[in-house]
N, C-alpha and C. Protein backbone atom coordinates (compact mmCIF):
# COMPACT_ATOMS: atom_id res chain seq x y z
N UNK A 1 39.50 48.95 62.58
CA UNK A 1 40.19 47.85 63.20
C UNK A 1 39.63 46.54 62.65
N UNK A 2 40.61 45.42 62.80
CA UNK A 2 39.80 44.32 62.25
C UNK A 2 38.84 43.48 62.84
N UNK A 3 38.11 42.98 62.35
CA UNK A 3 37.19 41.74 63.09
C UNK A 3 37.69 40.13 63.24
N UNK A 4 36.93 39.51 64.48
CA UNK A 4 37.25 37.78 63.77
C UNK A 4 36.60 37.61 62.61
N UNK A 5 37.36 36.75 61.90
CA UNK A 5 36.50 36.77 60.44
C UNK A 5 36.07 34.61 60.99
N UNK A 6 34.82 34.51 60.44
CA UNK A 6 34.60 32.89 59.99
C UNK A 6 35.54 31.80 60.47
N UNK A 7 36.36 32.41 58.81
CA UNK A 7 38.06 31.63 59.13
C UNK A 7 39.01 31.73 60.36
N UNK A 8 39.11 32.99 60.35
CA UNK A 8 40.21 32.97 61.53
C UNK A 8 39.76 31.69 63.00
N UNK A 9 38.45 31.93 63.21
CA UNK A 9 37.86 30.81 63.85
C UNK A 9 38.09 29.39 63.69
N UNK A 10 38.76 29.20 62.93
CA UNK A 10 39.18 27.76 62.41
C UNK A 10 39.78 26.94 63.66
N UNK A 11 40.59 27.73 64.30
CA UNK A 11 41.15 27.30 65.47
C UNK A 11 40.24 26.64 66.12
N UNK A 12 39.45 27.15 66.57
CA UNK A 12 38.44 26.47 67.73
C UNK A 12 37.53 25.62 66.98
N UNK A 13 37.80 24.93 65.78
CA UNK A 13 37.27 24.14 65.09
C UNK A 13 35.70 24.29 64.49
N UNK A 14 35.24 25.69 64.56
CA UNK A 14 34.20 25.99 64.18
C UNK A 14 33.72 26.17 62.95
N UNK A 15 34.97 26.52 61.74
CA UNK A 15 35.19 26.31 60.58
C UNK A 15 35.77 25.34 59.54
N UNK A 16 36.25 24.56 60.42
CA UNK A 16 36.94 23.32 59.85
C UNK A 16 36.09 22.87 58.91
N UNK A 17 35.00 22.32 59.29
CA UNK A 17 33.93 21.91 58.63
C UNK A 17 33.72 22.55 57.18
N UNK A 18 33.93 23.54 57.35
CA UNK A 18 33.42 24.45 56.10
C UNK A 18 34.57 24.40 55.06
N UNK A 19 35.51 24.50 55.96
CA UNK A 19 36.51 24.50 54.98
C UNK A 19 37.39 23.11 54.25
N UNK A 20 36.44 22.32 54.82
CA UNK A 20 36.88 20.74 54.65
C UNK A 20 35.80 20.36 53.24
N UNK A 21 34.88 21.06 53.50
CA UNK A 21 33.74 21.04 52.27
C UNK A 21 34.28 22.43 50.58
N UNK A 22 34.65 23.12 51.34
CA UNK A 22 35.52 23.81 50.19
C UNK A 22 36.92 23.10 49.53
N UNK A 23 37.25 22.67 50.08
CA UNK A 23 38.38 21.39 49.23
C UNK A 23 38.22 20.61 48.89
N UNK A 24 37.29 19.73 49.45
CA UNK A 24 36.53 18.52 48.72
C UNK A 24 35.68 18.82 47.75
N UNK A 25 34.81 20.36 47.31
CA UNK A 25 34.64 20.90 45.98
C UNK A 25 35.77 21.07 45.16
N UNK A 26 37.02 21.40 45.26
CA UNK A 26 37.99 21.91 44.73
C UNK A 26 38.37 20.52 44.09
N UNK A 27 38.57 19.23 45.03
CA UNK A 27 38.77 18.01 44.71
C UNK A 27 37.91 17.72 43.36
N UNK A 28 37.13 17.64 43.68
CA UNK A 28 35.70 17.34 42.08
C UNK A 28 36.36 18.36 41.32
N UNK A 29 36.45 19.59 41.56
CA UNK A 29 36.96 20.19 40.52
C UNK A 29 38.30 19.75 39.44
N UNK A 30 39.15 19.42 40.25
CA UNK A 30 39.91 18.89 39.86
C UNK A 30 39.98 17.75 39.02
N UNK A 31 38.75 16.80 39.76
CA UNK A 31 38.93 15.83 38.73
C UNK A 31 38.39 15.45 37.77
N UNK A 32 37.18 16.68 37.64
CA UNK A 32 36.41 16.76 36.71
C UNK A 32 37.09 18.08 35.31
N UNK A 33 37.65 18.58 35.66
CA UNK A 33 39.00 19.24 35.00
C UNK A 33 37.74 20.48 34.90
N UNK A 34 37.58 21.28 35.78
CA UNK A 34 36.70 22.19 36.16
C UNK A 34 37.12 23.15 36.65
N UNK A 35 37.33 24.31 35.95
CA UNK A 35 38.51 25.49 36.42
C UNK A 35 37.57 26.10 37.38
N UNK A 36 37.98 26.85 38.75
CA UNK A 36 37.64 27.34 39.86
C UNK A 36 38.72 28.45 40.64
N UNK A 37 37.87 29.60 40.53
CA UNK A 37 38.88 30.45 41.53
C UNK A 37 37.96 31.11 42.80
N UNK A 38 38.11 30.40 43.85
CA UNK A 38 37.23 30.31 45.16
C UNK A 38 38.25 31.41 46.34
N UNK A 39 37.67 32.76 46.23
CA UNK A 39 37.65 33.88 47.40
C UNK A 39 37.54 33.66 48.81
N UNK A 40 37.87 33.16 49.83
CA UNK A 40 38.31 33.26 51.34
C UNK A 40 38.20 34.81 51.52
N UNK A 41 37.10 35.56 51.86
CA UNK A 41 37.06 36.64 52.61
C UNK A 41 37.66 36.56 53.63
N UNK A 42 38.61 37.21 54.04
CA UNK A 42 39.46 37.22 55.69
C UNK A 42 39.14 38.66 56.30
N UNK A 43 39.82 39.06 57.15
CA UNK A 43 39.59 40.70 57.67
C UNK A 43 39.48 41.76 56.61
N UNK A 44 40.42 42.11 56.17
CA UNK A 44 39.64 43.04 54.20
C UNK A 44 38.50 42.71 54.02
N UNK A 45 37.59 43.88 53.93
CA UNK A 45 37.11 43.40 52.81
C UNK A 45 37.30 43.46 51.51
N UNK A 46 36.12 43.04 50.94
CA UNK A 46 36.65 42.59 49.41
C UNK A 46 35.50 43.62 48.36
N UNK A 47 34.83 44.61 48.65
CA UNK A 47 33.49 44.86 48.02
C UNK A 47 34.20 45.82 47.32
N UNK A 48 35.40 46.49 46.91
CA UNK A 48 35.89 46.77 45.57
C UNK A 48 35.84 45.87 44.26
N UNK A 49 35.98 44.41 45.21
CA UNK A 49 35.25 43.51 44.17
C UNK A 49 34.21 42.86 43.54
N UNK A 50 33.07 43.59 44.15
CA UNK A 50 31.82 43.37 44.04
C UNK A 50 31.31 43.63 42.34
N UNK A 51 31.87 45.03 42.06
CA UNK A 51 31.10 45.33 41.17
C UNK A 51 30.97 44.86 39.98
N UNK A 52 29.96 44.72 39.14
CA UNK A 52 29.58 43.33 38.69
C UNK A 52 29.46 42.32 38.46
N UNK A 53 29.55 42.14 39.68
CA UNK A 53 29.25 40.38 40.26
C UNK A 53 27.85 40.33 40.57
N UNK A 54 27.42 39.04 40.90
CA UNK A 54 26.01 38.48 41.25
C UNK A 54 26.20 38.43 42.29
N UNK A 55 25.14 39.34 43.44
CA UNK A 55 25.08 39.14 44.72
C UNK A 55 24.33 38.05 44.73
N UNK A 56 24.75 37.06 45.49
CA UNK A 56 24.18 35.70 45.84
C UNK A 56 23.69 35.76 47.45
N UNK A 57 24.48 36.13 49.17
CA UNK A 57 24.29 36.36 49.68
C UNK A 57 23.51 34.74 50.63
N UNK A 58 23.95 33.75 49.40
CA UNK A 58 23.38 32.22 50.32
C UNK A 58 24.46 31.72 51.20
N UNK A 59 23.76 30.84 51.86
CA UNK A 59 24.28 29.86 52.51
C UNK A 59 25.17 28.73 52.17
N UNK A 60 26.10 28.73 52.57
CA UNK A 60 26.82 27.45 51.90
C UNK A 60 26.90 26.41 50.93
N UNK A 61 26.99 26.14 50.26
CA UNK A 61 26.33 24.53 49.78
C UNK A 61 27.22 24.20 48.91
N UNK A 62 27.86 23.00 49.18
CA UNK A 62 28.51 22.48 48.10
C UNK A 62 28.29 22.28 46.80
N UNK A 63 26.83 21.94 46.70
CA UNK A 63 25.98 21.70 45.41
C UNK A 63 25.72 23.18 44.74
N UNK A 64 26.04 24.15 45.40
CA UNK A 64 25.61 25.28 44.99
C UNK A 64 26.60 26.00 44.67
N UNK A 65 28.16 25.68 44.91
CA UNK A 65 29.67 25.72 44.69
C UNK A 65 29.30 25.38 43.14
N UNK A 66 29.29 24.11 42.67
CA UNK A 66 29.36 23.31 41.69
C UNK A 66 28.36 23.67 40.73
N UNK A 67 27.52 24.37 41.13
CA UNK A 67 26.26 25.02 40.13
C UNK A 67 27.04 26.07 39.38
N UNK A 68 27.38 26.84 40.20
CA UNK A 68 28.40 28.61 40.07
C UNK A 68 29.43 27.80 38.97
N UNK A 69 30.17 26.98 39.12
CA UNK A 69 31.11 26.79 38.08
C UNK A 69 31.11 25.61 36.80
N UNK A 70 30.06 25.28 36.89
CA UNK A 70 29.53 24.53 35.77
C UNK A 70 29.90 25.13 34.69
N UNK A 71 30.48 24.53 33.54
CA UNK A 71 30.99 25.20 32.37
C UNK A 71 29.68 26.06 31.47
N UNK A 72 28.56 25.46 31.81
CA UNK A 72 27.48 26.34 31.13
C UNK A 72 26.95 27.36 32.16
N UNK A 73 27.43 27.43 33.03
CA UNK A 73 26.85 28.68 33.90
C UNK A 73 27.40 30.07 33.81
N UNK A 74 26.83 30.59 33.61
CA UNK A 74 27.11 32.51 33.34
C UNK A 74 27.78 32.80 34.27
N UNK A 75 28.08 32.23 34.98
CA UNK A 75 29.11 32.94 35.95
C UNK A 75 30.36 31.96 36.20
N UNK A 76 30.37 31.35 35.85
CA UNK A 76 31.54 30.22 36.16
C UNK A 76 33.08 31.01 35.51
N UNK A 77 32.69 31.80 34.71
CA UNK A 77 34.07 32.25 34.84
C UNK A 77 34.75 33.10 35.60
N UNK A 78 34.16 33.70 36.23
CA UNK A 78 34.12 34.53 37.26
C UNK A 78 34.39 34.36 38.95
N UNK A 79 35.36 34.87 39.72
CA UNK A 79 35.13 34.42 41.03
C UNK A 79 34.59 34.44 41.84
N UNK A 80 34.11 33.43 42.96
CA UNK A 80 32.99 33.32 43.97
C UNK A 80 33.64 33.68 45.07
N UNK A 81 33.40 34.67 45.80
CA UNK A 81 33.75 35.18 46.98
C UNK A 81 32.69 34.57 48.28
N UNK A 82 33.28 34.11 48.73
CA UNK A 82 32.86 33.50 50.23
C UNK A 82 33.25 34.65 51.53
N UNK A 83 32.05 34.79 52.19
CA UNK A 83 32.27 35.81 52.57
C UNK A 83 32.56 35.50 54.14
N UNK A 84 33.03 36.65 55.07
CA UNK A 84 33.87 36.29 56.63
C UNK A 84 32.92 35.33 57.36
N UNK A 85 31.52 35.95 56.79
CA UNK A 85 30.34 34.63 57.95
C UNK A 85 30.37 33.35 57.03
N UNK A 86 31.28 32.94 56.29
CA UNK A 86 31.13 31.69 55.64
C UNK A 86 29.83 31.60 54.80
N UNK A 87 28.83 32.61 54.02
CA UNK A 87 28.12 32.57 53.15
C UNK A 87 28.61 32.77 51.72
N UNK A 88 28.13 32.26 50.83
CA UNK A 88 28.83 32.60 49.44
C UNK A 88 27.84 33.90 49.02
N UNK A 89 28.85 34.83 48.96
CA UNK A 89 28.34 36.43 48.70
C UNK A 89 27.98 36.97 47.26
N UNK A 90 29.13 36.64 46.41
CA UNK A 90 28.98 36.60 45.29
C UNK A 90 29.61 36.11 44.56
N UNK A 91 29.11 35.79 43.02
CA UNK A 91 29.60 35.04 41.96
C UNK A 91 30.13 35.87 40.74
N UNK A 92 30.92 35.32 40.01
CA UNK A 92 30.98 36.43 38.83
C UNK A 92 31.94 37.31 39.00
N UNK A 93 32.96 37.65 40.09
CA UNK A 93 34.11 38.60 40.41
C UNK A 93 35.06 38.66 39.40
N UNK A 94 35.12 39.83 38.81
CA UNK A 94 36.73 40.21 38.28
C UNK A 94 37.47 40.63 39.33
N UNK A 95 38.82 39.90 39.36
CA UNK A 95 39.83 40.28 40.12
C UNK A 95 40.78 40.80 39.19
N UNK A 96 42.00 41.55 40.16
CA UNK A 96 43.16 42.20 39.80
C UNK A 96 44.31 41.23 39.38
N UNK A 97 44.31 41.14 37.93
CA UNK A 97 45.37 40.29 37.38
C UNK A 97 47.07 40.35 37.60
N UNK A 98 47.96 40.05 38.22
CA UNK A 98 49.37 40.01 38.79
C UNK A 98 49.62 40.41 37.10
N UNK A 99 50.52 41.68 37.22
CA UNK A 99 51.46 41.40 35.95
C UNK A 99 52.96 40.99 36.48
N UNK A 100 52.97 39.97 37.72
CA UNK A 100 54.13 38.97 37.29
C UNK A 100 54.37 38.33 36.03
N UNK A 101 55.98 38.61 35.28
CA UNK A 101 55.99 37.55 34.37
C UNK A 101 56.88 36.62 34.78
N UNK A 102 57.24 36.06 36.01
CA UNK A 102 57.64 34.71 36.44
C UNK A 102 56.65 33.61 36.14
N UNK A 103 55.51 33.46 35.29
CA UNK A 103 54.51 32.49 35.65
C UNK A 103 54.99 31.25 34.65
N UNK A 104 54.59 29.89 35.07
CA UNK A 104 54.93 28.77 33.83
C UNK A 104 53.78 29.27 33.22
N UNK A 105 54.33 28.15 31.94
CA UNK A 105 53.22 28.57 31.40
C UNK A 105 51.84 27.48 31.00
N UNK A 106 52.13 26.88 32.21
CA UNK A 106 50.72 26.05 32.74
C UNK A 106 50.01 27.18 33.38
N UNK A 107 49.99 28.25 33.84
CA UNK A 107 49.33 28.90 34.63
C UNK A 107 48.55 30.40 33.88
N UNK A 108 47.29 30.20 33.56
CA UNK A 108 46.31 31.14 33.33
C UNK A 108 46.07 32.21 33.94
N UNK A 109 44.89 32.75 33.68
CA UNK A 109 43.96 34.16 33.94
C UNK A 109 43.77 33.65 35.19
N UNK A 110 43.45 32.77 35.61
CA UNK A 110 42.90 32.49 37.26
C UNK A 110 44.08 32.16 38.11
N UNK A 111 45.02 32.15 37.80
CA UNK A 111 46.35 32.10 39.09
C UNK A 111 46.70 33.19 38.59
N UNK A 112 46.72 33.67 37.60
CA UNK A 112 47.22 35.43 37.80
C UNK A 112 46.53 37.00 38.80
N UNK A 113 45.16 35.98 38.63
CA UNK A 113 43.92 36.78 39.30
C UNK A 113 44.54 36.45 40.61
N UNK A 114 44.44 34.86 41.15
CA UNK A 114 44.50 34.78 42.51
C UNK A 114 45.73 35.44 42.88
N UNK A 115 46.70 35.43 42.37
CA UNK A 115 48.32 36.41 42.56
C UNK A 115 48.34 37.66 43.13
N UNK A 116 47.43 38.30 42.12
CA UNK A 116 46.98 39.77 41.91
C UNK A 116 46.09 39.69 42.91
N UNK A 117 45.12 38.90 43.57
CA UNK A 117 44.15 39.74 44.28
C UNK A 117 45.22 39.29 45.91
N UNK A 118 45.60 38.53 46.00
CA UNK A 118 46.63 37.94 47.29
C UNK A 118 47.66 38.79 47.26
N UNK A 119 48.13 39.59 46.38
CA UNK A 119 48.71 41.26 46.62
C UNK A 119 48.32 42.22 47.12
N UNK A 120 46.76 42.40 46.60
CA UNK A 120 46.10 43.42 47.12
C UNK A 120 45.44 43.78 48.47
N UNK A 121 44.86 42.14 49.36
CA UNK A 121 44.29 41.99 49.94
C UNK A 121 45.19 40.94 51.25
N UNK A 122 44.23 40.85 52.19
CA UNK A 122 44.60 39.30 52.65
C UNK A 122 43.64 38.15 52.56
N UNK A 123 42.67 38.30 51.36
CA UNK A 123 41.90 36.80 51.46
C UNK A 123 43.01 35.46 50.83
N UNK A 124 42.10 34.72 51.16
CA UNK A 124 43.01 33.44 50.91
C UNK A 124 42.47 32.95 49.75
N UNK A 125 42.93 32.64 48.26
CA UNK A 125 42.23 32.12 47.34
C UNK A 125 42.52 30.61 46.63
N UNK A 126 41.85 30.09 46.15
CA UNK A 126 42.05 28.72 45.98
C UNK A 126 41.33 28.86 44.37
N UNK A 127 42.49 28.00 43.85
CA UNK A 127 42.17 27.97 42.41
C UNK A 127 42.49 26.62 41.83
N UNK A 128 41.51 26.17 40.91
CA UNK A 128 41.67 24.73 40.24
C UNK A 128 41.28 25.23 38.45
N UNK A 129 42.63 24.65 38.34
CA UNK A 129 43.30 24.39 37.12
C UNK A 129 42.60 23.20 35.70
N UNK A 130 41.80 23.83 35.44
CA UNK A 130 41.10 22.89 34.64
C UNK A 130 42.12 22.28 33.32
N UNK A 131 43.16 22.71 32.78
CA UNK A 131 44.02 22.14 32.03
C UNK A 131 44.97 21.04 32.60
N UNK A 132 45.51 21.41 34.19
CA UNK A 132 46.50 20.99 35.04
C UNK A 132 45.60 20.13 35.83
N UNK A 133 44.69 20.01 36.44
CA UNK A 133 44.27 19.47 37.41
C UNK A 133 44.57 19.94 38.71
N UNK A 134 45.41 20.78 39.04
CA UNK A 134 46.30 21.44 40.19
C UNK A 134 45.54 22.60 40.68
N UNK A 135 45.50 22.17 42.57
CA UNK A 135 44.74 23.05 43.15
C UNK A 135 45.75 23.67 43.89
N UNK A 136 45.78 25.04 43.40
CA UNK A 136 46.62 25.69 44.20
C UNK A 136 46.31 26.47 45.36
N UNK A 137 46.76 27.69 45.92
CA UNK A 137 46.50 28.75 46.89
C UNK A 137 46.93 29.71 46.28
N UNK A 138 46.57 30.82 46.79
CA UNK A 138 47.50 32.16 46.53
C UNK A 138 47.06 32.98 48.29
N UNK A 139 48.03 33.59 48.86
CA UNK A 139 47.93 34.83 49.88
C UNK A 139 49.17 34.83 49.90
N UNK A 140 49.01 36.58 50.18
CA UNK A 140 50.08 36.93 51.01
C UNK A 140 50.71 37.32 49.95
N UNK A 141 50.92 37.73 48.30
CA UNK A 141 51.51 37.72 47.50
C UNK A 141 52.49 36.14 46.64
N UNK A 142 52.05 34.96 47.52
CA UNK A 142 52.35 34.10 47.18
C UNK A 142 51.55 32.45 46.50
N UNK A 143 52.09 32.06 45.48
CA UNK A 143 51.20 31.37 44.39
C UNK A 143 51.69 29.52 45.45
N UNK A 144 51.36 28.84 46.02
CA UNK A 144 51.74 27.88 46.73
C UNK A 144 51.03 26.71 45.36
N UNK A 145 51.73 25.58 44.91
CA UNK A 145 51.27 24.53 44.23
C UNK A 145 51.07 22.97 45.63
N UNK A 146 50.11 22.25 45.59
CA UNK A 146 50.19 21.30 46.04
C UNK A 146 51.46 20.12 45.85
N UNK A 147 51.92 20.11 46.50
CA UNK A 147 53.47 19.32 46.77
C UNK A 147 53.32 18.11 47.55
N UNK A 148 54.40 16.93 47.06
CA UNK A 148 54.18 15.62 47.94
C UNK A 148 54.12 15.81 50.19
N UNK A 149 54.92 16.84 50.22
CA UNK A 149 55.12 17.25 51.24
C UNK A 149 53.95 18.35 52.15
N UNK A 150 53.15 18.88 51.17
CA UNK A 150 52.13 19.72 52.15
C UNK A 150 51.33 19.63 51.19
N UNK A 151 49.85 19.19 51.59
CA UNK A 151 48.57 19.58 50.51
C UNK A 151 48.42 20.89 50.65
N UNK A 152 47.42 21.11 50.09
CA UNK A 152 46.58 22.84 50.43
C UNK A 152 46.18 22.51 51.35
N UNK A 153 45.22 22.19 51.99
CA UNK A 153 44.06 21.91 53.42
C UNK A 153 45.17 22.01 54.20
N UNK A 154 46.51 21.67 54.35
CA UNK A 154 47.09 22.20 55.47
C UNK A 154 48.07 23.20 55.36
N UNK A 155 48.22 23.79 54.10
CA UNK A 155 48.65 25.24 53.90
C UNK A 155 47.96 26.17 54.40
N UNK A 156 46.18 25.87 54.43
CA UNK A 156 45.30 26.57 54.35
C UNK A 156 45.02 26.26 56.19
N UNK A 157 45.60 25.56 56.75
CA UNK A 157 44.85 25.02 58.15
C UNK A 157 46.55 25.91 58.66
N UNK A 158 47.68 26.19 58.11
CA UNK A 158 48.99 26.72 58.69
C UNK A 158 48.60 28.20 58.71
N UNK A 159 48.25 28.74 57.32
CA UNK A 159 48.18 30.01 57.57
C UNK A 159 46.59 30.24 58.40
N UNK A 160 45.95 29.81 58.85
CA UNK A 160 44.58 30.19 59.77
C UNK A 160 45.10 30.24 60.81
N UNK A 161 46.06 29.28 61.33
CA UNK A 161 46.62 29.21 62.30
C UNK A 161 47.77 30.43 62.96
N UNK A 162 47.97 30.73 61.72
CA UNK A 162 49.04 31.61 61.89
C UNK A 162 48.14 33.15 62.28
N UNK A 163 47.07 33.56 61.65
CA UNK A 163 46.47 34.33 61.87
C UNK A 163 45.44 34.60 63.23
């Protein structure tokens, strides 16, 4: 059966915080043209995706977000899974690549990953586009782009809600 996960807690504003600090990394990412594909553990787990990744198993940190994807860091190409207690679990994830071929072709290995793993699972993933600048989402089997009409943070604050 499932658990509350972190997120789902968002409601009672206990995660907001956290997740207000995961977009405002995504933000730098963005504008530092810093590709990022950031794992939302939700009820699934995710430890099919563990294997060979870097168990990290820390505590939060924004600064420690931005370490993981530094273009010279050994793991930056790889995804960071944040795990249901809001710790970053691990770094370095291969995910399951979507063989959708609807994709533009602004869109890489890391929105195909987030596609593919938001098929498989229900985490919520967030990906920044180091060619595009564009921070997207993926769940649910669906690739969401930031639009004049809804950012992510409240795509991401609709579907918590919804859950």
């Amino acid at each position: 059966m499932g658990t509350k996960t972190y997120f789902h807690d968002a409601k009672q504003n206990k995660s907001s915080n956290l997740l207000e600090k995961i977009y405002t990394v995504c933000e730098h990412f963005s504008k530092s043209r810093i590709g990022a594909l950031i794992v939302l553990e939700n009820e699934m787990g995710l430890a099919d995706y563990y294997s060979g990744a870097t168990k990290l198993d820390a505590e939060f940190s924004q600064q420690l977000l931005v370490s993981l994807f530094n273009p010279q860091s050994p793991l930056h190409d790889g995804a960071v899974i944040i795990s249901r207690t809001g710790r970053i679990a691990y770094a370095g994830c291969i995910l399951p690549i979507s063989s959708e071929m609807d994709f533009s072709k602004n869109l890489g290995t890391r929105h195909r990953a987030a596609l593919g793993l938001s098929k498989e699972s229900d985490a919520i993933i967030l990906v920044v586009s180091e060619e595009t600048r564009e921070i997207s989402l993926a769940w649910n089997g669906e690739l969401v782009h930031q639009s004049k009409g809804q950012t992510i943070m409240n795509k991401l604050q609709e579907i918590l809600n919804k859950a």
